[in-house]
N, C-alpha and C. Protein backbone atom coordinates (compact mmCIF):
# COMPACT_ATOMS: atom_id res chain seq x y z
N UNK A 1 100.85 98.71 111.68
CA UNK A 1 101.88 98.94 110.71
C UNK A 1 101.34 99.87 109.64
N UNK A 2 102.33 100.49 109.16
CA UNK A 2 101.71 101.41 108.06
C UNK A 2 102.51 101.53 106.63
N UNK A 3 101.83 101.15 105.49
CA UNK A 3 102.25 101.25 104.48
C UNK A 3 101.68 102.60 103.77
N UNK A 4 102.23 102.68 102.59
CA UNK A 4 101.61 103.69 101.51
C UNK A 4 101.27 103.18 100.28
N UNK A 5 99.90 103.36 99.97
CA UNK A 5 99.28 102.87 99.27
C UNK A 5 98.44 103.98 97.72
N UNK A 6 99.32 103.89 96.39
CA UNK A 6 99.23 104.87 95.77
C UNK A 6 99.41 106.30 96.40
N UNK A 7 100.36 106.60 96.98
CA UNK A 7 100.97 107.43 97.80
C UNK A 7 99.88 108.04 99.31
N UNK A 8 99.22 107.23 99.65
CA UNK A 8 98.46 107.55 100.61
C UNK A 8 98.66 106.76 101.92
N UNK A 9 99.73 107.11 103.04
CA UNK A 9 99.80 106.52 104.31
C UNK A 9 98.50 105.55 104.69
N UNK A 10 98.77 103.97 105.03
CA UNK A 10 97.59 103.14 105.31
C UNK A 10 98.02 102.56 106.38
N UNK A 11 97.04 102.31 107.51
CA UNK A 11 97.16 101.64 108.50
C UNK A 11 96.70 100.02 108.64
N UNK A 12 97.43 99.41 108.56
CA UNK A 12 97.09 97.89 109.06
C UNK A 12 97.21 97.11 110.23
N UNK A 13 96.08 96.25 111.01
CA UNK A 13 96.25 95.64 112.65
C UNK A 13 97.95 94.53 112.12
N UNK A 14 97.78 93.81 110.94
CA UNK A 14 99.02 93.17 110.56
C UNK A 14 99.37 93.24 109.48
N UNK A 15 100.70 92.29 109.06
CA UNK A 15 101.23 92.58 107.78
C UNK A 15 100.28 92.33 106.99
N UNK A 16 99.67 92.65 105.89
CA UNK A 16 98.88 92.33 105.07
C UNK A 16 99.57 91.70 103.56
N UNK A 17 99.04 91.38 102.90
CA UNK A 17 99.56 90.82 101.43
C UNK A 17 98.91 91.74 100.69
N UNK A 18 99.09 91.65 99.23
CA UNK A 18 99.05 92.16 98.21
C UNK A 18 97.68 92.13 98.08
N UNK A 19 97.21 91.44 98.06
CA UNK A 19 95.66 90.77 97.64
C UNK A 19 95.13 91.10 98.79
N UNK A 20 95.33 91.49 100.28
CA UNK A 20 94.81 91.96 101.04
C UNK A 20 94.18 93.82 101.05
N UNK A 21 95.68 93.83 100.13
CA UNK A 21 95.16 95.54 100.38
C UNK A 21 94.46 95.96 99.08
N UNK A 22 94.34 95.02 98.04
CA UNK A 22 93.43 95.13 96.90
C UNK A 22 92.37 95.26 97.45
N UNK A 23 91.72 93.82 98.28
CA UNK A 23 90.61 93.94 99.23
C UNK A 23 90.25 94.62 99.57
N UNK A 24 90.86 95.18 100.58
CA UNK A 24 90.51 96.22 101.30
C UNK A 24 90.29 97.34 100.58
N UNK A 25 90.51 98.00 99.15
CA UNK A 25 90.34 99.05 98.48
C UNK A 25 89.41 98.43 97.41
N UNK A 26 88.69 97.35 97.72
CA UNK A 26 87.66 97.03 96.92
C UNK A 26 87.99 96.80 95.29
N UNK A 27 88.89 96.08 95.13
CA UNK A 27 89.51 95.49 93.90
C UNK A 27 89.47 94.59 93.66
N UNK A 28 87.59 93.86 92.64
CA UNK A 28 87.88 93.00 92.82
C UNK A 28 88.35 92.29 91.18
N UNK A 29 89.13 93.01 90.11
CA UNK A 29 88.84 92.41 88.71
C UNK A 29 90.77 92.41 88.58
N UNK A 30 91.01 91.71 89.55
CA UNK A 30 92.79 91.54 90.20
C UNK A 30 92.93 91.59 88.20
N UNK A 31 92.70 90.65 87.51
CA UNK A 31 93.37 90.43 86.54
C UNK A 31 93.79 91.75 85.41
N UNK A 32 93.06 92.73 85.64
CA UNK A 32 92.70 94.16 84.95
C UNK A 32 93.69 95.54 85.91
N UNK A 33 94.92 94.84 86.81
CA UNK A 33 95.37 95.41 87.64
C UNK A 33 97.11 95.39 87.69
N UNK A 34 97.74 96.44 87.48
CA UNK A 34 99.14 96.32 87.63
C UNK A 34 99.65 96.40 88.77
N UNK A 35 100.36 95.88 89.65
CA UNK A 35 100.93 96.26 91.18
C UNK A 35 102.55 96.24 90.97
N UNK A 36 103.05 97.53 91.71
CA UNK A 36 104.21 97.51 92.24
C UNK A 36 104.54 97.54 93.67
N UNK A 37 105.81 96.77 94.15
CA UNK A 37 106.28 96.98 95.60
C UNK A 37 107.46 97.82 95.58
N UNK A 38 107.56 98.70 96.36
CA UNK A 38 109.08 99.34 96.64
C UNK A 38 109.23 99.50 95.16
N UNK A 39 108.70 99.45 93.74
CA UNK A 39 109.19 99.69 92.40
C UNK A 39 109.69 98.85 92.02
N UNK A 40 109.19 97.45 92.22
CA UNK A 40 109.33 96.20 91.78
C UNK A 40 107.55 95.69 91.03
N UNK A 41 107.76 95.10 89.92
CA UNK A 41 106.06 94.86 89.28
C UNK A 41 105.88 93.29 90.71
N UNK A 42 104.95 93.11 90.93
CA UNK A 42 104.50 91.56 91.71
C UNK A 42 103.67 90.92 90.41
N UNK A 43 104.10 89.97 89.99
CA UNK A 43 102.77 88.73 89.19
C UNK A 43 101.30 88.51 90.14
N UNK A 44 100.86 88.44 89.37
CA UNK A 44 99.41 88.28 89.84
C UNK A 44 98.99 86.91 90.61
N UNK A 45 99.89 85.93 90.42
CA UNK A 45 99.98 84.92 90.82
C UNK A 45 100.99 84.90 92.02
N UNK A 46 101.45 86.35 92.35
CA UNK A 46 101.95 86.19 93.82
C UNK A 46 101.11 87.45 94.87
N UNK A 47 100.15 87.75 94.23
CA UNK A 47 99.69 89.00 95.01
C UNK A 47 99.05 88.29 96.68
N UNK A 48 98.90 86.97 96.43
CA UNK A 48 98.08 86.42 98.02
C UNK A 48 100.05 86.09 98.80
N UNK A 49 101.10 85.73 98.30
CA UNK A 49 102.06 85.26 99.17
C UNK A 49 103.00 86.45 98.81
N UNK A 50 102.74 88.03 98.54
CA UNK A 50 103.78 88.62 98.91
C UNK A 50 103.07 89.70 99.88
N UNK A 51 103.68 89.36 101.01
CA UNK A 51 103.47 89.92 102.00
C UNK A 51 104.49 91.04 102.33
N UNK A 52 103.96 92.30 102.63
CA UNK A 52 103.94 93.90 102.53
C UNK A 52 104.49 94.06 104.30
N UNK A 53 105.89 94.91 104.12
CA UNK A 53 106.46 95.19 105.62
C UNK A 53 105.99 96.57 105.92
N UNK A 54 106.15 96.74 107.63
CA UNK A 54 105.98 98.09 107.54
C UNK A 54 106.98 99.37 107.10
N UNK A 55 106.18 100.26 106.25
CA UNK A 55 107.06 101.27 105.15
C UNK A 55 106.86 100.91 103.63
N UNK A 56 106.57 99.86 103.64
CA UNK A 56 106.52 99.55 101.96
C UNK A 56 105.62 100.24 101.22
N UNK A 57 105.95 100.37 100.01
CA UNK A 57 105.21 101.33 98.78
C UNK A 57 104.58 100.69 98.00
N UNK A 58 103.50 100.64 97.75
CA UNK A 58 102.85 99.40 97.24
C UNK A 58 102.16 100.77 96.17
N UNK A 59 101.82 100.61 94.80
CA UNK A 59 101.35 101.72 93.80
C UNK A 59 100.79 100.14 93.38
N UNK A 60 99.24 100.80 92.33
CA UNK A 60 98.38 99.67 91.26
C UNK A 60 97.94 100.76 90.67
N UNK A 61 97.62 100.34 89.02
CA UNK A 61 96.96 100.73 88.27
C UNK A 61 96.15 100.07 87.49
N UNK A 62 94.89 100.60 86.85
CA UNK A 62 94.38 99.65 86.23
C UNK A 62 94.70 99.59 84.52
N UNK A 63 94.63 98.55 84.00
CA UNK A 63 94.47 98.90 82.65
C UNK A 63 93.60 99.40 81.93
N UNK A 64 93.88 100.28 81.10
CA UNK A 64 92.36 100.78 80.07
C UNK A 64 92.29 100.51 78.66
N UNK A 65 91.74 99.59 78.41
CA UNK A 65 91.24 99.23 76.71
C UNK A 65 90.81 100.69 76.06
N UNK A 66 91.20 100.53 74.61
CA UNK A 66 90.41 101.17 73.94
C UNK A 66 90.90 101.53 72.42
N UNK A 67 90.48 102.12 71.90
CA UNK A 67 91.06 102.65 70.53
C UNK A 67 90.53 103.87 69.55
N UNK A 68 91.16 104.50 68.49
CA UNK A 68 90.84 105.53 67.72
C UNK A 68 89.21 105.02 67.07
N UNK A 69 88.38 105.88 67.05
CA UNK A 69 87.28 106.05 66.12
C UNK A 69 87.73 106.28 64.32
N UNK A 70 87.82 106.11 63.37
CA UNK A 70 88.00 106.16 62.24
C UNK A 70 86.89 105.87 61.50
C-alpha cells in the first residue's frame, strides 16, 4: 500500500498507524510533533489506533521553542 508522507510517496507491506510511520521515520519525541491525516490534526493519544488507508496524506511537523534576544 502506498501512502504520502510529508508529500513523499511511501510504501508499506500493511496498513500501518500513525505511530507506525513516525517509527519508521525515526520519531521518537511523539510529544514535540503535530500530525495531520487527509487535513484532519490526529491527538497524540490516537496516533497508535488511527490506522492510515491506502492513498492517505499523512503531513507532521515539529514544534520549535524559542524567543527574541533583548
Amino acid at each position: 500500500m502506498k501512502i504520502t508522507v510529508n508529500g513523499v510517496a511511501t510504501a508499506f507491506d500493511a496498513a500501518p498507524s500513525v505511530a507506525d510511520v513516525l517509527s519508521a521515520d525515526n520519531i521518537a519525541l511523539k510529544g514535540a510533533v503535530s500530525v495531520q491525516v487527509n487535513g484532519e490534526f490526529v491527538d497524540e493519544g490516537g496516533y497508535t489506533e488511527t490506522v492510515l488507508n491506502d492513498g492517505d496524506e499523512l503531513d507532521y511537523l515539529f514544534f520549535l521553542g524559542g524567543g527574541s534576544r533583548r
